[in-house]
C-alpha atoms as a PDB file:
ATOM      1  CA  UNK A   1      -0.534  41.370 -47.643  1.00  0.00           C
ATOM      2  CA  UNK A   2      -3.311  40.867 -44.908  1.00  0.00           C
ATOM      3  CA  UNK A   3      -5.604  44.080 -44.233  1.00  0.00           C
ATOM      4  CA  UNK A   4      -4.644  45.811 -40.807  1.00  0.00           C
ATOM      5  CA  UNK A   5      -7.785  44.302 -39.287  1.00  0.00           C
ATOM      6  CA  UNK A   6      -7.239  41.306 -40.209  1.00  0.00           C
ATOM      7  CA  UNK A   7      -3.604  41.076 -38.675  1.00  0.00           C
ATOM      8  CA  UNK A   8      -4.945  42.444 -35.530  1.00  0.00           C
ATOM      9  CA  UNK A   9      -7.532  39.930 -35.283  1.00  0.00           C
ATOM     10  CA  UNK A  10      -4.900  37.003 -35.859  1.00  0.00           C
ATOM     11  CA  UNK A  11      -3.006  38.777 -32.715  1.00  0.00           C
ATOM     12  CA  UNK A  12      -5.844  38.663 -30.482  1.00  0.00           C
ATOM     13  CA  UNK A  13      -6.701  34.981 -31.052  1.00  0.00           C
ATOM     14  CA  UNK A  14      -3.014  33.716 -30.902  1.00  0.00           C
ATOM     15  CA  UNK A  15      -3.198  35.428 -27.184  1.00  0.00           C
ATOM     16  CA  UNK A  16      -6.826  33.887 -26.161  1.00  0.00           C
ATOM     17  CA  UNK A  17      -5.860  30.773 -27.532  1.00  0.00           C
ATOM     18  CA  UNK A  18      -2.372  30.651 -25.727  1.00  0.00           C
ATOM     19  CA  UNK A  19      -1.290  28.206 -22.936  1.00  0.00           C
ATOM     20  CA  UNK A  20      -2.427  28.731 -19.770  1.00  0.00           C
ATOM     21  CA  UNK A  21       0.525  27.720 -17.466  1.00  0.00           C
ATOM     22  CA  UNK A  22       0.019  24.803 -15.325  1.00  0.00           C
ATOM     23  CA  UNK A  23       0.739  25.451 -11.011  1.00  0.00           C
ATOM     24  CA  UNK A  24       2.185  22.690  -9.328  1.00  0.00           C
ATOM     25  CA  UNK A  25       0.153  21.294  -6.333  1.00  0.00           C
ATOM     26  CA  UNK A  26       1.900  20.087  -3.283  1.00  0.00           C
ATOM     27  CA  UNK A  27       0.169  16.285  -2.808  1.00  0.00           C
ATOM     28  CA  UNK A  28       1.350  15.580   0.243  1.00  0.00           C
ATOM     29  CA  UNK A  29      -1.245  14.586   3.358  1.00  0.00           C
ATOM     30  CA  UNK A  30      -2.248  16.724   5.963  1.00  0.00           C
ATOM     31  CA  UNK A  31      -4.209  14.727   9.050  1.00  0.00           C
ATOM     32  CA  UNK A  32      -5.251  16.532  11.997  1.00  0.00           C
ATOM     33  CA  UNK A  33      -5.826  15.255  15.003  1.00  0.00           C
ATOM     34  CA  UNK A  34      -9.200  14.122  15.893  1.00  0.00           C
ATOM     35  CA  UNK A  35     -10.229  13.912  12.132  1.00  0.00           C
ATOM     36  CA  UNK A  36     -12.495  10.697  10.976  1.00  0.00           C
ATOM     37  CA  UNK A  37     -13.126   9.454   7.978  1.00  0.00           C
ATOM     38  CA  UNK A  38     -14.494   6.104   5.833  1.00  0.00           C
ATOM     39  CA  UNK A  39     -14.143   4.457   3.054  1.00  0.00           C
ATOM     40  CA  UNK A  40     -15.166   0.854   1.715  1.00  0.00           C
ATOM     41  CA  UNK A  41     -13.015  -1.551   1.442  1.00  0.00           C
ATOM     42  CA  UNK A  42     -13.119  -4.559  -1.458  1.00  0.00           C
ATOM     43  CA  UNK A  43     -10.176  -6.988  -1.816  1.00  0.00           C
ATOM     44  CA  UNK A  44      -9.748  -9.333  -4.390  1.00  0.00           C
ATOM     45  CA  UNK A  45      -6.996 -12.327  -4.336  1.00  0.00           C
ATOM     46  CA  UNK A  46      -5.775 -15.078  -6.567  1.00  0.00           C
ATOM     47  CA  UNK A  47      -3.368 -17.247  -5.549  1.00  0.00           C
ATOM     48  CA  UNK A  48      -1.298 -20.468  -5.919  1.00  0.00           C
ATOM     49  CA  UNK A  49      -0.249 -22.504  -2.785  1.00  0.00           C
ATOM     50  CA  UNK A  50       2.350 -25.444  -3.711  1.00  0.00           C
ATOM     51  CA  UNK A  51       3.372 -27.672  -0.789  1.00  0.00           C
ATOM     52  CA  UNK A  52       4.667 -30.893  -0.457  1.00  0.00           C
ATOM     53  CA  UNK A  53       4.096 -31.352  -4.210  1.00  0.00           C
ATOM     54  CA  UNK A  54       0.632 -30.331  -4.250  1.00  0.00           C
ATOM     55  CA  UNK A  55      -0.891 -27.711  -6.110  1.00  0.00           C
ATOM     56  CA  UNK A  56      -3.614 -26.133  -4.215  1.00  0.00           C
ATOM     57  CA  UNK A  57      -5.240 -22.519  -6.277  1.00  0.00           C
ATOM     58  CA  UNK A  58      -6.967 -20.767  -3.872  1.00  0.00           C
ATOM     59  CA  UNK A  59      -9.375 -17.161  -4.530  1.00  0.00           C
ATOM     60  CA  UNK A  60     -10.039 -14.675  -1.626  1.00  0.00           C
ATOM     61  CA  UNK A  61     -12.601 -11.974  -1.624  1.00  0.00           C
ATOM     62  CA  UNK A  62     -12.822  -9.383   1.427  1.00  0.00           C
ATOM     63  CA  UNK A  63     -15.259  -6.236   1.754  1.00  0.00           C
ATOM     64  CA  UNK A  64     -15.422  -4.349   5.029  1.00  0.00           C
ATOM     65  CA  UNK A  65     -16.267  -0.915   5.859  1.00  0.00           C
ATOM     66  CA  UNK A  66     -13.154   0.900   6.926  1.00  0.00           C
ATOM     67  CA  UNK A  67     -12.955   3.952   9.425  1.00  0.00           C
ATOM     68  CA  UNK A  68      -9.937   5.736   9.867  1.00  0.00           C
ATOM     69  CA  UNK A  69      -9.475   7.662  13.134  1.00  0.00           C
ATOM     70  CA  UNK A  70      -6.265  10.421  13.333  1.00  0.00           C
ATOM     71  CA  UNK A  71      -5.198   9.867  17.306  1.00  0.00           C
ATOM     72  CA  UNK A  72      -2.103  12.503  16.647  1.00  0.00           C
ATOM     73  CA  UNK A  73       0.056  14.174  14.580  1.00  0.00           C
ATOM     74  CA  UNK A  74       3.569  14.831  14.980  1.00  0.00           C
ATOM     75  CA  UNK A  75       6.188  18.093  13.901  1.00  0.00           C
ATOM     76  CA  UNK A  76       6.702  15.755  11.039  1.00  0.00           C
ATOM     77  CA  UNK A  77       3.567  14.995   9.924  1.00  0.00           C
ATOM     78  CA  UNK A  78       3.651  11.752  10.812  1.00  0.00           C
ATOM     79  CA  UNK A  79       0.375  10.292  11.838  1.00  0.00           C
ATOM     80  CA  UNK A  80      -1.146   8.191  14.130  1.00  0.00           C
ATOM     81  CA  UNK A  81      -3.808   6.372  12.744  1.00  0.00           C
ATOM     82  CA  UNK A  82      -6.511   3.634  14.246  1.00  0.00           C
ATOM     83  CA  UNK A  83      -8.180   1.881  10.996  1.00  0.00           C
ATOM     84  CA  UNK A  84     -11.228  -0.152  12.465  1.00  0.00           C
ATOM     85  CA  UNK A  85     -12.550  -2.334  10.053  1.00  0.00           C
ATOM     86  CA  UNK A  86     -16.632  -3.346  10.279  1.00  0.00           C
ATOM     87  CA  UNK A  87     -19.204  -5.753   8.553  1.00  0.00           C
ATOM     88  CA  UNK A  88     -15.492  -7.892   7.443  1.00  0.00           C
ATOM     89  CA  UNK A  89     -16.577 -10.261   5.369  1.00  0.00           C
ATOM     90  CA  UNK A  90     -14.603 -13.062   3.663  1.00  0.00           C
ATOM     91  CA  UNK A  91     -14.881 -15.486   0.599  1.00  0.00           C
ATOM     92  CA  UNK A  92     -12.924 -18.335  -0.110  1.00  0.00           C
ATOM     93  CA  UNK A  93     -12.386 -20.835  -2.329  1.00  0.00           C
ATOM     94  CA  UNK A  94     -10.075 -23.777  -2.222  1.00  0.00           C
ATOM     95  CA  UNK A  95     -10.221 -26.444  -4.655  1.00  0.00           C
ATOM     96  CA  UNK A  96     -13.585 -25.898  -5.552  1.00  0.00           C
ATOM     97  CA  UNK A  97     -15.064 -25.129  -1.978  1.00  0.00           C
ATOM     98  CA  UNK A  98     -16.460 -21.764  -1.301  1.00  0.00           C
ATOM     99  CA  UNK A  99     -16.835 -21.031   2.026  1.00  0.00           C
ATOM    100  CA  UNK A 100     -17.736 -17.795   3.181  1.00  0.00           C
ATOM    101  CA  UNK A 101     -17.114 -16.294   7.159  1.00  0.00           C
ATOM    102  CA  UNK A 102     -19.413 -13.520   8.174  1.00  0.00           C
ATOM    103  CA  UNK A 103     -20.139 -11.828  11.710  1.00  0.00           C
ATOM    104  CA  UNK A 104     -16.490 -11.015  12.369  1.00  0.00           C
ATOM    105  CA  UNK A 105     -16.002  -8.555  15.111  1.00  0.00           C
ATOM    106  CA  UNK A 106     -14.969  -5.184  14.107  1.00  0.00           C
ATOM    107  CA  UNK A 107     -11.174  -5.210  14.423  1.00  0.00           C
ATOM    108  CA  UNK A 108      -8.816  -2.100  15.192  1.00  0.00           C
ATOM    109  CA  UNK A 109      -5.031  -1.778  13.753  1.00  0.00           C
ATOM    110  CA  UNK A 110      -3.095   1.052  15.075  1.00  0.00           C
ATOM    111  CA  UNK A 111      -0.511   2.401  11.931  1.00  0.00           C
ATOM    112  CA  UNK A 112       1.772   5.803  11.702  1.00  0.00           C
ATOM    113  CA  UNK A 113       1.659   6.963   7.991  1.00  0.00           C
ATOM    114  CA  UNK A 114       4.062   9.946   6.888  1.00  0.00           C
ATOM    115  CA  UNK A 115       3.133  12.758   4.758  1.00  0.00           C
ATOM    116  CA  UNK A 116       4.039  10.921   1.449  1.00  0.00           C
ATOM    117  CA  UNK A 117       1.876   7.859   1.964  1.00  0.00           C
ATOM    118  CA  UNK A 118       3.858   5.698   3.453  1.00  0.00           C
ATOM    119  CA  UNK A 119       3.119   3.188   6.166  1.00  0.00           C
ATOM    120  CA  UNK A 120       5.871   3.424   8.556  1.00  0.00           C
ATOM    121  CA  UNK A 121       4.716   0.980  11.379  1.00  0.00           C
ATOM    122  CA  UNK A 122       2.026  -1.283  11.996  1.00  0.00           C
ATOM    123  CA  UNK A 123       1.063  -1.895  15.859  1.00  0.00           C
ATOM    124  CA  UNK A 124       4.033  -0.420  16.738  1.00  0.00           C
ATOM    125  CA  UNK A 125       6.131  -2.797  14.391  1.00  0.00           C
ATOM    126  CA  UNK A 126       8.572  -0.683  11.972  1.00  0.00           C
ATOM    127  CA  UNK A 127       7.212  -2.262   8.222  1.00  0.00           C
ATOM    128  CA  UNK A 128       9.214  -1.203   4.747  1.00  0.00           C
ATOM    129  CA  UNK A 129       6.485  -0.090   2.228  1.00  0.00           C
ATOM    130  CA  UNK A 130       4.540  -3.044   3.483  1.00  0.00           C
ATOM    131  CA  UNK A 131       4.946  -6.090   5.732  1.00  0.00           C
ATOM    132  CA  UNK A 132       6.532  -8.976   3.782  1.00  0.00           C
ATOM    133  CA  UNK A 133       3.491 -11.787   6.026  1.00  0.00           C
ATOM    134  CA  UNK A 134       0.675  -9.695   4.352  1.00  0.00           C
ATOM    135  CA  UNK A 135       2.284  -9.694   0.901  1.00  0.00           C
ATOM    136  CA  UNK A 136       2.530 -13.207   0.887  1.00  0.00           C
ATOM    137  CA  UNK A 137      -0.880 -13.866   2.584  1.00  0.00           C
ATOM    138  CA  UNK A 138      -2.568 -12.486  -0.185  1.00  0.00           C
ATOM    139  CA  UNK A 139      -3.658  -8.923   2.028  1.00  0.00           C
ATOM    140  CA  UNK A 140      -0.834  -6.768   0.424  1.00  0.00           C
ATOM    141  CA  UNK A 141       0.258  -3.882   2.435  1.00  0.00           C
ATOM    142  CA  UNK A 142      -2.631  -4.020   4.974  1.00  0.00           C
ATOM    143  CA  UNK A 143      -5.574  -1.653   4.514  1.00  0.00           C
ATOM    144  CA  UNK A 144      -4.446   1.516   4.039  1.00  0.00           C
ATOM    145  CA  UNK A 145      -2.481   1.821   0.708  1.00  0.00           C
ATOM    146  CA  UNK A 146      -1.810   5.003  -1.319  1.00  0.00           C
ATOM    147  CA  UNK A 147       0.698   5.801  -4.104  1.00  0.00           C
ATOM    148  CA  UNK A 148       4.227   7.533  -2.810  1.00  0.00           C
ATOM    149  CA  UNK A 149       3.528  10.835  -3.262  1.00  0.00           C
ATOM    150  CA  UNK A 150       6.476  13.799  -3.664  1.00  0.00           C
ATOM    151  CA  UNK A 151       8.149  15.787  -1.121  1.00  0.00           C
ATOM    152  CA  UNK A 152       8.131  18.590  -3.361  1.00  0.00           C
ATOM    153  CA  UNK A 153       5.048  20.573  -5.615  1.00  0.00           C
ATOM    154  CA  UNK A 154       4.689  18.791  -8.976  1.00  0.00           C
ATOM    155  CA  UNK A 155       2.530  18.773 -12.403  1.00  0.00           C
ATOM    156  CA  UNK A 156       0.853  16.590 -14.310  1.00  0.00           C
ATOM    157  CA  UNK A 157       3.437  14.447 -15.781  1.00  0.00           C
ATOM    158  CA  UNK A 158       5.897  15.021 -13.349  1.00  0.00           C
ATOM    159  CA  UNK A 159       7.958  12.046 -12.375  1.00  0.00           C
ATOM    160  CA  UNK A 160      10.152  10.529  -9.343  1.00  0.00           C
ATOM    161  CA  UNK A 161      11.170   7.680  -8.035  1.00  0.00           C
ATOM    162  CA  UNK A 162      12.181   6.400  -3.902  1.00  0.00           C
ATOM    163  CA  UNK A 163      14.494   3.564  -2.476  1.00  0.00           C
ATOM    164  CA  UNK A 164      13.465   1.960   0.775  1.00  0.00           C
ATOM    165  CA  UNK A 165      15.815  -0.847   2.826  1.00  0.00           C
ATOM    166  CA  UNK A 166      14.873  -2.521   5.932  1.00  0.00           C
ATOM    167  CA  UNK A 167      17.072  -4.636   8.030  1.00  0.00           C
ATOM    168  CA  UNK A 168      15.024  -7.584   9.638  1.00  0.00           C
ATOM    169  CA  UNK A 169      14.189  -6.941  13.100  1.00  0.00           C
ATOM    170  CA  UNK A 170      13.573 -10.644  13.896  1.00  0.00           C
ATOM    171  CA  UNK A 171      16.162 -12.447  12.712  1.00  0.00           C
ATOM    172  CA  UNK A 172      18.645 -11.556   9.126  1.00  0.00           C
ATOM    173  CA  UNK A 173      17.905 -10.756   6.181  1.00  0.00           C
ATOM    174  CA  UNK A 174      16.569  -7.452   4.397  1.00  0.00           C
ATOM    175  CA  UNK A 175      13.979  -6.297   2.509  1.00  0.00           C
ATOM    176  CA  UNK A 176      14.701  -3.863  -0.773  1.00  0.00           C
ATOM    177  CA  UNK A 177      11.670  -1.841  -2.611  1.00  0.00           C
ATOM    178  CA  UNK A 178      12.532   0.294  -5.672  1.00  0.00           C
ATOM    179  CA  UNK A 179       9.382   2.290  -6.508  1.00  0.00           C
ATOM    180  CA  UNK A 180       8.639   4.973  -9.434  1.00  0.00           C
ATOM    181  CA  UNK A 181       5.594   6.804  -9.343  1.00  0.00           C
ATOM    182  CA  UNK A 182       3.670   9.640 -11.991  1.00  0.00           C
ATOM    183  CA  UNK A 183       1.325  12.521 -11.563  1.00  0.00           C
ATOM    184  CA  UNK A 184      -0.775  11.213 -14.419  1.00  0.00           C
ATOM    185  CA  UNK A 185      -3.925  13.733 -14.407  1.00  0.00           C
ATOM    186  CA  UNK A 186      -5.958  15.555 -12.804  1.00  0.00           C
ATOM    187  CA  UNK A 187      -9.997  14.088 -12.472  1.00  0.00           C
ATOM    188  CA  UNK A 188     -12.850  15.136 -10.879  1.00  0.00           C
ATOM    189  CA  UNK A 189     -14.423  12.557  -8.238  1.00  0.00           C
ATOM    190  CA  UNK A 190     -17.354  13.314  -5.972  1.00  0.00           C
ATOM    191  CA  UNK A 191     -16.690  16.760  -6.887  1.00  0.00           C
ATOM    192  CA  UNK A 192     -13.440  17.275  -6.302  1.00  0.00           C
ATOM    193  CA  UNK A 193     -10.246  18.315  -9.071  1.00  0.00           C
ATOM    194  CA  UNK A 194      -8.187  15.065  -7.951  1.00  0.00           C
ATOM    195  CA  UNK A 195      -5.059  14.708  -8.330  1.00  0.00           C
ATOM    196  CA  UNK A 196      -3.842  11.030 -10.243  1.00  0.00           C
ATOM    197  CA  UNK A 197      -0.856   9.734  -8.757  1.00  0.00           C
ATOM    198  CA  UNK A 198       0.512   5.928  -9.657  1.00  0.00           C
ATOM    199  CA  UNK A 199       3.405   4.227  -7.925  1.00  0.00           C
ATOM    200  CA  UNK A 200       4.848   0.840  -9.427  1.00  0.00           C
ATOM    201  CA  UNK A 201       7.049  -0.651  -6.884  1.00  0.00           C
ATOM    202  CA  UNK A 202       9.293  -3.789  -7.138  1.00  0.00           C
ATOM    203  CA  UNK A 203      10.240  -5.659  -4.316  1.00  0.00           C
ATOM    204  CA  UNK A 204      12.606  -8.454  -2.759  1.00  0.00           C
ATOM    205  CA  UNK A 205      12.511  -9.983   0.137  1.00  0.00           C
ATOM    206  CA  UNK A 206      14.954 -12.418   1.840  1.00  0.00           C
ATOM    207  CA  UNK A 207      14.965 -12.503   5.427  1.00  0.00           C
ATOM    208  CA  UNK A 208      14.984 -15.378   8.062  1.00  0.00           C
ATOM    209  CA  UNK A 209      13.137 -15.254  11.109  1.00  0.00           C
ATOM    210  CA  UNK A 210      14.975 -16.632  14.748  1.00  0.00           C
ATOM    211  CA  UNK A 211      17.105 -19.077  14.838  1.00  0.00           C
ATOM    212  CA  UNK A 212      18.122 -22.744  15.772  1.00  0.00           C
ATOM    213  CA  UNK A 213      18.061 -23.374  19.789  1.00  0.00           C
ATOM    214  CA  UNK A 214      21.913 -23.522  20.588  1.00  0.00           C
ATOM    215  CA  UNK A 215      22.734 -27.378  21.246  1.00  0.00           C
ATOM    216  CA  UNK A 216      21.471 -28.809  24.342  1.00  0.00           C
ATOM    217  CA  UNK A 217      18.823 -26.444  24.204  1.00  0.00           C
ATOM    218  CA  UNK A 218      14.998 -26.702  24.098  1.00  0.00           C
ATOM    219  CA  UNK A 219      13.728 -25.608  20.948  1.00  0.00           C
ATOM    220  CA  UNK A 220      10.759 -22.684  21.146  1.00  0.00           C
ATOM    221  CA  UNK A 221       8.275 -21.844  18.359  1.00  0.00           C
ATOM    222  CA  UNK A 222       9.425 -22.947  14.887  1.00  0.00           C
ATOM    223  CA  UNK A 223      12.818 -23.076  15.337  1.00  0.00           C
ATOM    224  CA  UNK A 224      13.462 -21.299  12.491  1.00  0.00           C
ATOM    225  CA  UNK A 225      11.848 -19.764   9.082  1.00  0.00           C
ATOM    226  CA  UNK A 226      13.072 -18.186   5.938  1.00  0.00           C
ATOM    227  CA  UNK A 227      10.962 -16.094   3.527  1.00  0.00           C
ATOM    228  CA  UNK A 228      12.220 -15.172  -0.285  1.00  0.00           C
ATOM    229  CA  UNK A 229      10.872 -14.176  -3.073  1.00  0.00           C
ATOM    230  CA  UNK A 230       9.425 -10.873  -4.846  1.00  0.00           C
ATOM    231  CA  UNK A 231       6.840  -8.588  -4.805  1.00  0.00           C
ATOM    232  CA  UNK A 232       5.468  -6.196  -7.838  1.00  0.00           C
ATOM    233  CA  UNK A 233       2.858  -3.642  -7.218  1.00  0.00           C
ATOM    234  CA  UNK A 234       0.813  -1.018  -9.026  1.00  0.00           C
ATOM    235  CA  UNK A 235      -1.118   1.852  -6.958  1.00  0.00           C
ATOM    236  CA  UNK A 236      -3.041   4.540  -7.964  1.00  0.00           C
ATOM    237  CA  UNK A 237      -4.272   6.977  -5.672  1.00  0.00           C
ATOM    238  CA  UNK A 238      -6.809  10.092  -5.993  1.00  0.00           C
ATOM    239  CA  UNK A 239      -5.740  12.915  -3.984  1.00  0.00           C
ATOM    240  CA  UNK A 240      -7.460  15.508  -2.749  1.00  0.00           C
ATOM    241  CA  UNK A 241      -4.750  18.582  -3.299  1.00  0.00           C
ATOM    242  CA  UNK A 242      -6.919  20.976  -0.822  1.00  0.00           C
ATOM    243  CA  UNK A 243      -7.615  18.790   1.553  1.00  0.00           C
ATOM    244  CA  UNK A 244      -4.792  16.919   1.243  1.00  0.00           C
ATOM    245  CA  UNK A 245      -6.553  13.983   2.208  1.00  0.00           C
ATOM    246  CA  UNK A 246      -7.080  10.547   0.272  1.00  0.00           C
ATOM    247  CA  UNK A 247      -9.930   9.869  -1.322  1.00  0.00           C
ATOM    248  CA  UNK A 248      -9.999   6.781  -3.588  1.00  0.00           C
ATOM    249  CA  UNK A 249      -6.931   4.213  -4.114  1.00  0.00           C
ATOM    250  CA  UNK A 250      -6.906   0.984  -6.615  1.00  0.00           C
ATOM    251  CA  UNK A 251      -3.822  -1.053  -6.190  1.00  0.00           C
ATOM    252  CA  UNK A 252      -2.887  -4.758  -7.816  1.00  0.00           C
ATOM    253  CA  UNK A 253      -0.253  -6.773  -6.559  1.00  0.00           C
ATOM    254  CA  UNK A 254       1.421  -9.780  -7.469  1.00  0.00           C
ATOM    255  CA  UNK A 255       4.219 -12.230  -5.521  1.00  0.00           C
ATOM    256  CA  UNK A 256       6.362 -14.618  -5.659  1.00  0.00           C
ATOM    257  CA  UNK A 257       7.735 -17.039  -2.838  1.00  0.00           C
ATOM    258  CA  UNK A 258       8.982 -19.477  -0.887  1.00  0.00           C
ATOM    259  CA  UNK A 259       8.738 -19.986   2.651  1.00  0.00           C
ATOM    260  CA  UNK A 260      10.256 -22.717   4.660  1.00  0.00           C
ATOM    261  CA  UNK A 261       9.621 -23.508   8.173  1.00  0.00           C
ATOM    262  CA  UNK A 262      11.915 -26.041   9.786  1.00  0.00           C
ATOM    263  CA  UNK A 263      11.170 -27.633  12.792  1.00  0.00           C
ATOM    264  CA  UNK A 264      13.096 -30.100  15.572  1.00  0.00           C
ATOM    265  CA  UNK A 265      11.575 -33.022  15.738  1.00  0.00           C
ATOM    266  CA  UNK A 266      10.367 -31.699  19.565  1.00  0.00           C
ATOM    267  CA  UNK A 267       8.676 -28.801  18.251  1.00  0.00           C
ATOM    268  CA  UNK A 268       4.672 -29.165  18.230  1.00  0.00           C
ATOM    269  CA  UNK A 269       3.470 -27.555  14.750  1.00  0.00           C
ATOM    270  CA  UNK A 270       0.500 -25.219  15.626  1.00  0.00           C
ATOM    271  CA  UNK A 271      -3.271 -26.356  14.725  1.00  0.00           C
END
């Protein structure tokens, strides 16, 4: 039997050494109007274009500065956002030409992003967890990209997982994105206790843009165009849990797809 002391001792170190219970954050964002803030911007692309039976790999590299100006917010927390991009610079290679394209003029894209990350509309054009012309352009889901994050407060290994459909605006078709994302950790960055989220999303897309001209009619544009395939992405985003802002995000993506074009024999293909 242990001596009285000795008991008491073991008491007192099974209580100092307990679990401290974890609180769950909410990681939702929080933009106020008139708020500004930067980041950098690096983009990194590898791609395959196959045409006509040629096989033509092609790398793209982009870096810009990135500002990110909060025009409004609404009851929702939906914001308005105006992303100018500055110093855009791009590096290409195509079958074993690099050519690089400097000196671009800043450029300004207008997006509404909700409270869980997601990039509801483009320019005033309604996207589904990204526009299907980026993903297959090699750009992704434009230039603001976070991981879903929860409507409710969560802990470090806390799961959940989001649906999204869109009916195609232009023409038929719809686009489907299944996404499940993690609270992996929390890390500190540029002094703050972030908050790790990842999303992996799968997507397909299978949508047609207008239509044949009706007979005796002049074709316009491309007649018609149909774009299928699939879309797989991985995005992990540091959160700022006070703030409620973003502060880092690293995201890969990879696609798969076909797009044909088919034109009248009247219709003029662009330059």
């Amino acid at each position: 039997m242990l001596p009285v002391r000795r008991l008491v001792l073991v008491a007192f170190l099974a209580v100092a050494c307990g679990a401290v219970p974890v609180q769950a954050k909410s990681l939702s964002l929080a933009f106020h109007s008139g708020d500004t803030y930067r980041y950098s911007f690096h983009s990194s692309t590898k791609q395959t274009i196959v045409a006509g039976g040629v096989t033509l790999p092609t790398d793209i590299e982009m870096t810009a500065g990135e500002t990110v100006k909060v025009n409004s917010v609404d009851s929702t927390g939906m914001a308005d956002l105006a992303l100018t991009l500055n110093n855009f610079a791009i590096k290409s290679t195509t079958g074993g030409v690099t050519n690089t394209t400097t000196g671009i003029p800043d450029t300004t894209t207008n997006i509404k992003v909700a409270a869980d990350g997601r990039v509801v509309s483009v320019d005033g054009s309604q996207v589904a967890a990204g526009n299907p012309f980026l993903a297959f352009s090699g750009v992704g889901g434009g230039f603001f990209v976070t991981a879903v994050l929860p409507s409710n407060t969560v802990k470090p290994g806390d799961t959940w997982s989001n649906d999204y459909d869109q009916a195609n605006p232009g023409g038929t078709g719809s686009i489907h994105v299944t996404s499940k994302s993690k609270y992996l950790r929390d890390e500190s960055l540029n002094g703050v206790n972030a908050a790790v989220v990842e999303t992996t999303s799968n997507g397909a897309i299978d949508i047609n843009i207008g239509a044949p001209a009706a007979a005796g009619a002049t074709p316009v544009g491309f007649g018609d165009m149909s774009i299928k395939g699939t879309v797989t992405s991985d995005v992990t985003t540091w959160i700022d849990p006070s703030g409620h802002r973003v502060l880092k995000t690293h995201s890969t993506e990879s696609n798969d797809g076909t797009m044909t074009i088919n034109l009248s024999s009247s219709t003029a293909l662009p330059g």
